[in-house]
C-alpha atoms as a PDB file:
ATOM      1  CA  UNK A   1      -3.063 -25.200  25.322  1.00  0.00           C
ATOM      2  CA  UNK A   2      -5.353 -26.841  22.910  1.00  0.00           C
ATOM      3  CA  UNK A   3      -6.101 -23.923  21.067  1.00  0.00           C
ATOM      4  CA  UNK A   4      -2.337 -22.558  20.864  1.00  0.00           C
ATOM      5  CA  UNK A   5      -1.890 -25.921  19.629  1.00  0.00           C
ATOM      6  CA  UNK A   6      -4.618 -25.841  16.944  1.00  0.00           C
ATOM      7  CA  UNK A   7      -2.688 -22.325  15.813  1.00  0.00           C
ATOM      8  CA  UNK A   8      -0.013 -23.349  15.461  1.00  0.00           C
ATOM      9  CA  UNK A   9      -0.560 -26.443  13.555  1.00  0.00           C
ATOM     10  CA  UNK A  10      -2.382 -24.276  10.925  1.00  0.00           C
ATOM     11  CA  UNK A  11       0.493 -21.586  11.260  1.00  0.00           C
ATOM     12  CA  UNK A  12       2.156 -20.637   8.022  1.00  0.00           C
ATOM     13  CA  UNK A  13       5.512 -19.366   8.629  1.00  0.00           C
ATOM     14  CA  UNK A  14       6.119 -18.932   4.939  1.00  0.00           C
ATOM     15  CA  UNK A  15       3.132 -17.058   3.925  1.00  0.00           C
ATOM     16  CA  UNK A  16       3.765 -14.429   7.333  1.00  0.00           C
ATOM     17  CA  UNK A  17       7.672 -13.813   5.306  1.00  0.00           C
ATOM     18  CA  UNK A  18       6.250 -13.445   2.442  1.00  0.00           C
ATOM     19  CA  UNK A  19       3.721 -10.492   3.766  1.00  0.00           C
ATOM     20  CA  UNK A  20       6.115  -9.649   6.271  1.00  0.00           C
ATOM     21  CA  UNK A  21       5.377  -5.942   5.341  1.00  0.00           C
ATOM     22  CA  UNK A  22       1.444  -5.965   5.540  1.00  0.00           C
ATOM     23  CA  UNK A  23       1.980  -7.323   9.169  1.00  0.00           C
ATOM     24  CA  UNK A  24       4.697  -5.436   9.948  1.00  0.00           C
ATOM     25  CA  UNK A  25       2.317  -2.616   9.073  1.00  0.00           C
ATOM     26  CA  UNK A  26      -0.821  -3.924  11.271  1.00  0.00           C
ATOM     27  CA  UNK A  27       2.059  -4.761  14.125  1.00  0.00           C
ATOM     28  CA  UNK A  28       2.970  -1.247  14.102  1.00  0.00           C
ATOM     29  CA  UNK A  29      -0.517   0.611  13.798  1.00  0.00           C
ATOM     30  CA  UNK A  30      -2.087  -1.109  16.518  1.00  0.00           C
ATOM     31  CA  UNK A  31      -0.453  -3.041  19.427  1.00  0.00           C
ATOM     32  CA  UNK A  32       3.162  -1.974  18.850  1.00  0.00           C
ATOM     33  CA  UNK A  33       1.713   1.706  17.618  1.00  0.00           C
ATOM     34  CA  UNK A  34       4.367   3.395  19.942  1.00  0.00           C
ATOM     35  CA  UNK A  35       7.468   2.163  17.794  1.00  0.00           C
ATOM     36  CA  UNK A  36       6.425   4.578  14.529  1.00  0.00           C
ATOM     37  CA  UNK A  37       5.925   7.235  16.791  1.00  0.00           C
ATOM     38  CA  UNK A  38       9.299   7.045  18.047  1.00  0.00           C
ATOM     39  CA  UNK A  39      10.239   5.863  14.963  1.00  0.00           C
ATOM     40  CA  UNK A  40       9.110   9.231  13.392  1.00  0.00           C
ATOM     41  CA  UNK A  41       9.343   9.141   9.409  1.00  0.00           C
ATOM     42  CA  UNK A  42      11.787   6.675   9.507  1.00  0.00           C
ATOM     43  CA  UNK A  43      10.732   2.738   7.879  1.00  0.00           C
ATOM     44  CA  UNK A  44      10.692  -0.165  10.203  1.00  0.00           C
ATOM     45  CA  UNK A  45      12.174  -2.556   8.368  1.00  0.00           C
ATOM     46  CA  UNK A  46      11.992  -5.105  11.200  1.00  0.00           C
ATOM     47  CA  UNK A  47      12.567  -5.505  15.008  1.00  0.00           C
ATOM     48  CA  UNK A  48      12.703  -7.538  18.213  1.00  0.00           C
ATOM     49  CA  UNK A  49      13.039  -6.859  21.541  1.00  0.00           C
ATOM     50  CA  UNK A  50      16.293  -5.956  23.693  1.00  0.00           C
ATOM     51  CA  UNK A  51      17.492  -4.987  26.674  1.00  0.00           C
ATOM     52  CA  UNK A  52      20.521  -3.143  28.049  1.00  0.00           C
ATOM     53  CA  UNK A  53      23.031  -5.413  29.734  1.00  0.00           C
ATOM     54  CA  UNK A  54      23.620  -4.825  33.742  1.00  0.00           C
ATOM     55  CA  UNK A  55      26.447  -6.296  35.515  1.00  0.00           C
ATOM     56  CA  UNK A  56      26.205  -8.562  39.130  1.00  0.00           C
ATOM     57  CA  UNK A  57      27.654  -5.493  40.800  1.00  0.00           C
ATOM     58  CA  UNK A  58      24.718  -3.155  39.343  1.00  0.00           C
ATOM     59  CA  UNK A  59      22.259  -5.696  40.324  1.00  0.00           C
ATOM     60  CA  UNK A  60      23.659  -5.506  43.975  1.00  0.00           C
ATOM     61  CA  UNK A  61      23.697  -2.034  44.185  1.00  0.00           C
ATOM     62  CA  UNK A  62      20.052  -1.889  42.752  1.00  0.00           C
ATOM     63  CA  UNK A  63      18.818  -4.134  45.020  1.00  0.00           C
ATOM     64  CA  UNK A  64      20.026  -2.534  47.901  1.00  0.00           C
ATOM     65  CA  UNK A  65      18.932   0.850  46.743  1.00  0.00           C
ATOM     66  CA  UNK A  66      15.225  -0.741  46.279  1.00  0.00           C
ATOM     67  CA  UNK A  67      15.519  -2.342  49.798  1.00  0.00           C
ATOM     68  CA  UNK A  68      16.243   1.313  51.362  1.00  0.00           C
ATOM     69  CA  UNK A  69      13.329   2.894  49.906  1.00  0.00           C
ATOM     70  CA  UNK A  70      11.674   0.101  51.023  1.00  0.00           C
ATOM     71  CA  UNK A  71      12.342   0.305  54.727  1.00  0.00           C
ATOM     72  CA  UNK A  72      11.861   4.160  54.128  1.00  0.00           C
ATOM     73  CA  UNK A  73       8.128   4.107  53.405  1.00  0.00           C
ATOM     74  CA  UNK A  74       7.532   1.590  56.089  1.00  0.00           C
ATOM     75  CA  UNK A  75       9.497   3.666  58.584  1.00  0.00           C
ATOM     76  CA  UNK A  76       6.186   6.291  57.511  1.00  0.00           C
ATOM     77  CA  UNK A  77       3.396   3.265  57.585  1.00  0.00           C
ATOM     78  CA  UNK A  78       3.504   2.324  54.161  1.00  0.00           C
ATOM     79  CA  UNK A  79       3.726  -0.854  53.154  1.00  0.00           C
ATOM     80  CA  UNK A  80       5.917  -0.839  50.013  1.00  0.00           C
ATOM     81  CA  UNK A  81       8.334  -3.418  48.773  1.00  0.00           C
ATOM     82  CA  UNK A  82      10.279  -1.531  45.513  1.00  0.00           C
ATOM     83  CA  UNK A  83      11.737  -4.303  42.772  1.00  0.00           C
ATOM     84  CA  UNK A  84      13.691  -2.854  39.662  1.00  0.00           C
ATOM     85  CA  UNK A  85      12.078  -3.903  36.365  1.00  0.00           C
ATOM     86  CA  UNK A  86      12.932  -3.736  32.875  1.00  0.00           C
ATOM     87  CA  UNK A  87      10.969  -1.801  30.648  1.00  0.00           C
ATOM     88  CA  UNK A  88      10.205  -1.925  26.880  1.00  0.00           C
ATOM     89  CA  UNK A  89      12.804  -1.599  24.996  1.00  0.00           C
ATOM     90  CA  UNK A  90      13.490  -2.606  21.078  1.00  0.00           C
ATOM     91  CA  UNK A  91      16.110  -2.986  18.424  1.00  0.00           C
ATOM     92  CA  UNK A  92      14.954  -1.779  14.860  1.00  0.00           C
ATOM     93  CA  UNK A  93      16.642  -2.366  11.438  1.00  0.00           C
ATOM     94  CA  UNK A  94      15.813   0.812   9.419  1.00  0.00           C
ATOM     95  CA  UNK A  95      17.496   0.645   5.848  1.00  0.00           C
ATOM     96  CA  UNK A  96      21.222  -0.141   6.999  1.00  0.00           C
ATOM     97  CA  UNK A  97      20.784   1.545  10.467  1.00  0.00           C
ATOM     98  CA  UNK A  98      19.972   0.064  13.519  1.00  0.00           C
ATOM     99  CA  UNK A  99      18.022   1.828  15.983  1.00  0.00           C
ATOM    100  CA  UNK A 100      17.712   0.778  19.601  1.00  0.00           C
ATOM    101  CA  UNK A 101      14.647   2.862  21.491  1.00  0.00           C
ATOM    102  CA  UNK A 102      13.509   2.192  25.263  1.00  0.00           C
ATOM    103  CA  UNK A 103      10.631   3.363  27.493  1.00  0.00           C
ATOM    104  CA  UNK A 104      10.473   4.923  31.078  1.00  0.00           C
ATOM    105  CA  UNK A 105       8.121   3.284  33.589  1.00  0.00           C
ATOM    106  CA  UNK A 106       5.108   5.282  32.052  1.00  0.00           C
ATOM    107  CA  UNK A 107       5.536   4.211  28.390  1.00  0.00           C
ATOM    108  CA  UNK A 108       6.699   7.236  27.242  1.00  0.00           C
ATOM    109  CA  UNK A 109      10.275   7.074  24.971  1.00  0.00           C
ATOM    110  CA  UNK A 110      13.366   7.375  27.420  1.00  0.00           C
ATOM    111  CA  UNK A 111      16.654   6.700  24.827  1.00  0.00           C
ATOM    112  CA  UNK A 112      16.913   6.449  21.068  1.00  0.00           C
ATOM    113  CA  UNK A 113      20.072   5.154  19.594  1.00  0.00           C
ATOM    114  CA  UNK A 114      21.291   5.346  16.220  1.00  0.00           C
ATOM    115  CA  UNK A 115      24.293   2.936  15.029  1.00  0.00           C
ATOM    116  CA  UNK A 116      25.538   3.704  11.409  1.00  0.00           C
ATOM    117  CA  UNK A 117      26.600   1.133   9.102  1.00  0.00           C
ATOM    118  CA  UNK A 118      30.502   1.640   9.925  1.00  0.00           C
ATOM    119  CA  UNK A 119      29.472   0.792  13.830  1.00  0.00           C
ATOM    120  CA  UNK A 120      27.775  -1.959  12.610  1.00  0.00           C
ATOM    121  CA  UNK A 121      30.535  -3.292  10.203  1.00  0.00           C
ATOM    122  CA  UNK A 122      32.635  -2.890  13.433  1.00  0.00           C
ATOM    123  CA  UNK A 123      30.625  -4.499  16.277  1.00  0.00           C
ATOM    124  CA  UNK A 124      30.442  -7.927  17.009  1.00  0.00           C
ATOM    125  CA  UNK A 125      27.613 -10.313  18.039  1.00  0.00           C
ATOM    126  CA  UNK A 126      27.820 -13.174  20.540  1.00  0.00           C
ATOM    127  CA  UNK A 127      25.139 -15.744  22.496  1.00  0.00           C
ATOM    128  CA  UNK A 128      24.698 -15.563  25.966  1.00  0.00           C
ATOM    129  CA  UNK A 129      22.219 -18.094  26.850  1.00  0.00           C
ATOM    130  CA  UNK A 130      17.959 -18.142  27.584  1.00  0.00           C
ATOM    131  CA  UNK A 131      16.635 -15.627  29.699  1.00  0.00           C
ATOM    132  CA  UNK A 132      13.573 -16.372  31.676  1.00  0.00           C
ATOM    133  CA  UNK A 133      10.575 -14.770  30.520  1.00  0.00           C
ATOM    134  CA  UNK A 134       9.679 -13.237  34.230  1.00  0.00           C
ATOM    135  CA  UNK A 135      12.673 -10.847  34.017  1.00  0.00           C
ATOM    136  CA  UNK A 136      11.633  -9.295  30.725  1.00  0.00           C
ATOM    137  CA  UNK A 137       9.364  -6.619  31.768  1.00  0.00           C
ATOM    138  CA  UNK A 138       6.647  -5.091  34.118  1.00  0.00           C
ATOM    139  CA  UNK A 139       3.320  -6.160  34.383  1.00  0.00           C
ATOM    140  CA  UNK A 140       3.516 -10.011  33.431  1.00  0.00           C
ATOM    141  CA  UNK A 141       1.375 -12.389  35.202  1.00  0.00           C
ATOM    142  CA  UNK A 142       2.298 -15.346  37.266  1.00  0.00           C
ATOM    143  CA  UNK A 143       0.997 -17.130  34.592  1.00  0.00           C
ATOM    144  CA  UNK A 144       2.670 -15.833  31.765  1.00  0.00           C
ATOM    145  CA  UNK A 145       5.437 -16.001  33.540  1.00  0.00           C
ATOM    146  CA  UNK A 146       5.226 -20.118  34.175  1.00  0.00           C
ATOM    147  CA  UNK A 147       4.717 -19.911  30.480  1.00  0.00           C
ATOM    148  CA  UNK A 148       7.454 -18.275  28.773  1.00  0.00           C
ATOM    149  CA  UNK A 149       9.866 -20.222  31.548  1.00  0.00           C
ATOM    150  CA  UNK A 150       9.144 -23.584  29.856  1.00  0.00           C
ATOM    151  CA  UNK A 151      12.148 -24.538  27.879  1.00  0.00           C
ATOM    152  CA  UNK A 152      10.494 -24.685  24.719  1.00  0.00           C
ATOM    153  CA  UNK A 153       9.376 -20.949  25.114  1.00  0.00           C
ATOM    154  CA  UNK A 154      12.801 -19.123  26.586  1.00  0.00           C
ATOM    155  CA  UNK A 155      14.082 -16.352  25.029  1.00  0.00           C
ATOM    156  CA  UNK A 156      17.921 -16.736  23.825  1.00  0.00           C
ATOM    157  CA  UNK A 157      20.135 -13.442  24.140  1.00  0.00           C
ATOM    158  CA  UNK A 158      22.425 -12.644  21.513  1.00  0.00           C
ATOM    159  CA  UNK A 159      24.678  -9.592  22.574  1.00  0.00           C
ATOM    160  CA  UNK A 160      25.666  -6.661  20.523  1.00  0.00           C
ATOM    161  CA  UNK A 161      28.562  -5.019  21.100  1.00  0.00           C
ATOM    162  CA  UNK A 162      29.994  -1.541  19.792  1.00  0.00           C
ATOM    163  CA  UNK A 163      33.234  -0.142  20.348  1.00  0.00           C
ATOM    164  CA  UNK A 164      33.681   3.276  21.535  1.00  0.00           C
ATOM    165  CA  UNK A 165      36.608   5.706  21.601  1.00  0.00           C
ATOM    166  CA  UNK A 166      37.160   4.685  25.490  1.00  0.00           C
ATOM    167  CA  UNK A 167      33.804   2.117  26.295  1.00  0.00           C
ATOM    168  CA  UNK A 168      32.140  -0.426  24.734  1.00  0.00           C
ATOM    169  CA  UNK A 169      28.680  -0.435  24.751  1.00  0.00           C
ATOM    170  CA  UNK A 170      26.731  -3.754  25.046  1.00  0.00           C
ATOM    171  CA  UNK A 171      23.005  -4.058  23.594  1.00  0.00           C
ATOM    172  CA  UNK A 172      21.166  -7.304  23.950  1.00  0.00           C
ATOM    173  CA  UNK A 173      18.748  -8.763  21.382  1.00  0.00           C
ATOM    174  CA  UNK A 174      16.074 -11.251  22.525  1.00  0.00           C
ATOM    175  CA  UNK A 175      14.953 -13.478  19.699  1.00  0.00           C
ATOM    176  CA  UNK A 176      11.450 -13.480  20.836  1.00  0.00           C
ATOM    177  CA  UNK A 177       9.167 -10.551  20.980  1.00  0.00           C
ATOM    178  CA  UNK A 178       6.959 -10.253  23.837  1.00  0.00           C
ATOM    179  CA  UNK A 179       3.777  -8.592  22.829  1.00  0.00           C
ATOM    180  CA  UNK A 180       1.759  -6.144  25.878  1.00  0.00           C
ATOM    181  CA  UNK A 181      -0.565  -9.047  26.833  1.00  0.00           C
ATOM    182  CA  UNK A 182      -2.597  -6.731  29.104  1.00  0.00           C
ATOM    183  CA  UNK A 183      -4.224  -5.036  25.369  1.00  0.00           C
ATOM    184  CA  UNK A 184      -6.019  -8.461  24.469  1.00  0.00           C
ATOM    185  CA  UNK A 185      -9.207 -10.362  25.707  1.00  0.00           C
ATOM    186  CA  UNK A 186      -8.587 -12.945  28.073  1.00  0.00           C
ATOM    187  CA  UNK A 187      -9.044 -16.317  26.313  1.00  0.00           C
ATOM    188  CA  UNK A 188      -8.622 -14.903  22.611  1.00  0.00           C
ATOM    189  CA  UNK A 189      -6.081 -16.481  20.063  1.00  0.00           C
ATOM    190  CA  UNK A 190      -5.520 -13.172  18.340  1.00  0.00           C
ATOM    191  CA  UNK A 191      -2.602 -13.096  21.172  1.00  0.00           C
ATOM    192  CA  UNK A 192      -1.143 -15.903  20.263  1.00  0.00           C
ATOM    193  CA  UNK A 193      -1.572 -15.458  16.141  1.00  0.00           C
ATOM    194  CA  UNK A 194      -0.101 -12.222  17.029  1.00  0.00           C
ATOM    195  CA  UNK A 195       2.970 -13.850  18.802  1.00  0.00           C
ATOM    196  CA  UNK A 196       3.630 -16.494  16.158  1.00  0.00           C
ATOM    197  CA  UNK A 197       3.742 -13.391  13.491  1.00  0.00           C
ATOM    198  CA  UNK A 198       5.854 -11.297  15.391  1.00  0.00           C
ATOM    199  CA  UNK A 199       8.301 -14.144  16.719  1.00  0.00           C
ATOM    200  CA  UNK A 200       8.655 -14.556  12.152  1.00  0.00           C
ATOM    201  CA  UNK A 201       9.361 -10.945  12.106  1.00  0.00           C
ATOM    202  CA  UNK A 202      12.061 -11.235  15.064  1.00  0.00           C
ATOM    203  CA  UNK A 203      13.361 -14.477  13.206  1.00  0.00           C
ATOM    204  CA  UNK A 204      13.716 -12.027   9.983  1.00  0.00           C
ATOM    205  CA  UNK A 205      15.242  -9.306  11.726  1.00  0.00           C
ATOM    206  CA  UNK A 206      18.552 -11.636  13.001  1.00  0.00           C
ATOM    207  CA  UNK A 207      18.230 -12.703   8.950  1.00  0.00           C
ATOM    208  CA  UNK A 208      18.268  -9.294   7.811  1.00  0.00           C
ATOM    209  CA  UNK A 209      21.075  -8.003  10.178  1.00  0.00           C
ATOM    210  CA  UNK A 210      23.600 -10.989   9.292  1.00  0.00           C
ATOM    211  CA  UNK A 211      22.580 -10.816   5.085  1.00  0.00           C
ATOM    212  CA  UNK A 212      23.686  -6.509   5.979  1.00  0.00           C
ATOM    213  CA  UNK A 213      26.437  -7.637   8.565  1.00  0.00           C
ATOM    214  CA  UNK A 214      28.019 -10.498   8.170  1.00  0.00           C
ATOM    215  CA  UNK A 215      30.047  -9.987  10.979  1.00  0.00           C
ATOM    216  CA  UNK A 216      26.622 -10.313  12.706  1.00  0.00           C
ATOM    217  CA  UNK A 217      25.597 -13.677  11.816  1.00  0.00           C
ATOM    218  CA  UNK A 218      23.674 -15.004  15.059  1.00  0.00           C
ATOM    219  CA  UNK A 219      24.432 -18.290  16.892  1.00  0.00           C
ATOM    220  CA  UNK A 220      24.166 -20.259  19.594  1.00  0.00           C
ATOM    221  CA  UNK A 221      27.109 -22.154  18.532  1.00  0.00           C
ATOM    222  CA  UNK A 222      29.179 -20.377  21.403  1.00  0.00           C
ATOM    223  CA  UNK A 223      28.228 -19.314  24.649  1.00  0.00           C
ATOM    224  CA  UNK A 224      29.672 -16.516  26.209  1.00  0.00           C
ATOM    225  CA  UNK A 225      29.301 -16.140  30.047  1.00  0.00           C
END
């Protein structure tokens, strides 16, 4: 905690903006290289992380899917216990699109969403409170875990939502971005300078979308349930 401290005391927000490309770019090329190659030859402007809304009644009938297989493999000797986990999944401002793109449980590109400017002009953006670091993705440590629960560290969840001929599809942006802690040394701060740069570049990408969108100004002034 000392040295996060020592970072971020020395941590120049300002400077990060105005390079915001140049890290952007070393983002991008090294721990986050998947997002150009789904990207293709289209710019990353900015980004942040997501996730796709699920309902109480698709929780319920996840869990008791995962709780069959469950008592299936034991029925056969094998201990198992199955628990449904998010996986990585991103919202990217390209020129005036936004993309969303998400990955199966191997990493590999699983949906790729493009939402034109009228969509966007049309769609409508509203809080819906912290969510607790443990349910963002696979793979995150106890510790981690006790980390990004402190208050100081949740993630707040701004939903996104588009209207469609007969549905309306609701995308969730996280206005933190969790980087794959399992690709740096244990004990070394280039994790945490990493985070503080891309938790500027998330910051940017809710400025960016509202200065586009104004109908998709971010706040936390209203919570919707």
């Amino acid at each position: 905690m000392k040295k996060t401290n020592a970072i971020a005391a020395n941590f120049d927000e300002n400077a990060v903006k105005e390079d915001l490309e140049k890290h952007i770019n070393n983002l991008t090329n090294d721990k986050l290289n998947y997002l150009k190659k789904w990207m293709k030859d289209k710019p990353i402007d900015v980004f942040t992380d997501a996730s796709i809304a699920i309902s109480t009644k698709d929780k319920a009938k996840n869990a008791a899917v995962d709780a069959v297989k469950s008592v299936a493999w034991a029925a056969v000797g094998v201990k198992a216990k199955y628990r449904r986990v998010e996986t990585i999944s991103h919202l990217i401002l390209s020129n005036d699109h936004l993309h969303f793109v998400d990955a199966d449980v191997d990493g590999n590109l699983q949906t790729h969403l493009t939402f034109t400017p009228d969509q966007l002009s049309n769609a409508k953006i509203e809080y819906r409170g912290p969510k607790k670091g443990v349910d963002l993705a696979s793979g995150i440590t106890d510790t981690i875990s006790k980390k990004l629960n402190k208050e100081e560290n949740m993630i707040n969840v701004f939903a996104i939502t588009f209207k469609g001929d007969k549905e309306e599809l609701t995308i969730q942006a996280h206005d933190k971005v969790v980087l794959p802690f399992e690709m740096y040394e244990m004990g070394s701060n280039s994790y945490t300078e990493d985070s503080m740069i891309a938790n500027v570049i998330c910051k940017t990408f809710f400025e960016k979308l509202a200065e586009k969108y104004p109908n998709l100004k971010a706040s936390k002034a209203i919570l919707v349930s």
